[in-house]
Protein backbone atom coordinates (compact mmCIF):
# COMPACT_ATOMS: atom_id res chain seq x y z
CA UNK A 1 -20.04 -26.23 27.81
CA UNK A 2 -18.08 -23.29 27.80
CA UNK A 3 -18.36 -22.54 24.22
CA UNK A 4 -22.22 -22.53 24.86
CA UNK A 5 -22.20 -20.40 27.21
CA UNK A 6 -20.34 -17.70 24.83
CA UNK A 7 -22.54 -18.79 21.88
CA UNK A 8 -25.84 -17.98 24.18
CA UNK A 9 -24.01 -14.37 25.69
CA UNK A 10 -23.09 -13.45 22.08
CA UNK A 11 -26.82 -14.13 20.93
CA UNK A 12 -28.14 -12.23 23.88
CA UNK A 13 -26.13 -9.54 23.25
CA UNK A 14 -27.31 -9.41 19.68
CA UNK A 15 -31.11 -9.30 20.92
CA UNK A 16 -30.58 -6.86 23.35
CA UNK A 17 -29.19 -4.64 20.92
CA UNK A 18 -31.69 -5.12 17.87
CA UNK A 19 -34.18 -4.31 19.99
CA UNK A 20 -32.30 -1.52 21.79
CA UNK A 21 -34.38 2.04 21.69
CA UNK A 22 -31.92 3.78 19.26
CA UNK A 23 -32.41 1.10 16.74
CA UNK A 24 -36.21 0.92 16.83
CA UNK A 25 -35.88 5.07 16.30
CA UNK A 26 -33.76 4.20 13.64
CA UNK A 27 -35.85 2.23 11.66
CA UNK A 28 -39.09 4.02 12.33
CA UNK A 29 -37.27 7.36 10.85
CA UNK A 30 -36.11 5.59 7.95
CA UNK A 31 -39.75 4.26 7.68
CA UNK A 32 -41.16 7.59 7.87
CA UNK A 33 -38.72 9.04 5.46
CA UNK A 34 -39.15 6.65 2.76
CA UNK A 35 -42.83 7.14 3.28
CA UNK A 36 -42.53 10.69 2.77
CA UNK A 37 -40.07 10.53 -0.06
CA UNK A 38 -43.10 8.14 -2.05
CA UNK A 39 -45.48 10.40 -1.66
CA UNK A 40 -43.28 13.34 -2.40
CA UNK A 41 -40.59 12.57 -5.51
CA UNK A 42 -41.41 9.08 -6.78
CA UNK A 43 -42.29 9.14 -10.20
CA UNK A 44 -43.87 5.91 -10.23
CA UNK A 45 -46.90 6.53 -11.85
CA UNK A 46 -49.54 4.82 -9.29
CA UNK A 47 -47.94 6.94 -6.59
CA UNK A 48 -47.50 10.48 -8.66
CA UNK A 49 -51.22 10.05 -9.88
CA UNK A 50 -52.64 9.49 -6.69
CA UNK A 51 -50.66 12.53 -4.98
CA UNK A 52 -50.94 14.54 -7.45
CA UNK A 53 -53.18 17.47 -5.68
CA UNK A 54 -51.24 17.26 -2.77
CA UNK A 55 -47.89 17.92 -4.56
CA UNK A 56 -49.36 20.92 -6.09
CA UNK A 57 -51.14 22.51 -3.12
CA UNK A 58 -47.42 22.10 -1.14
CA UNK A 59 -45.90 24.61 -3.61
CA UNK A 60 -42.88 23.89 -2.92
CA UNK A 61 -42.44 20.68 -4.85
CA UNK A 62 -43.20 20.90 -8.26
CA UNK A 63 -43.93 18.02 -10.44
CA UNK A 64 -43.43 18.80 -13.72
């Protein structure tokens, strides 16, 4: 029973911290950033063609 009882603090502990504030910042940044980076410096083709304008109007990311 005792070995349970660790088992179920361990898991709680796990929880509390995945869902702790500076995690959910975490991954929202790194959401945000990858976002940015697509839209930005992928040369995939959909993505480039699509942003196109928008890279150009920034003028301070070139694309060519």
């Amino acid at each position: 029973m005792r070995a349970t009882n660790s088992l179920s603090f361990v898991q709680n502990r796990a929880i509390d911290w995945t869902l702790s504030l500076p995690v959910q910042l975490t991954l929202y940044t790194s959401l945000c950033a990858l976002s940015v980076w697509t839209v930005y410096f992928s040369t995939y083709p959909p993505a480039h063609d699509s942003m196109h304008s928008l890279r150009h109007h920034t003028l301070t990311i070139s694309c060519h």
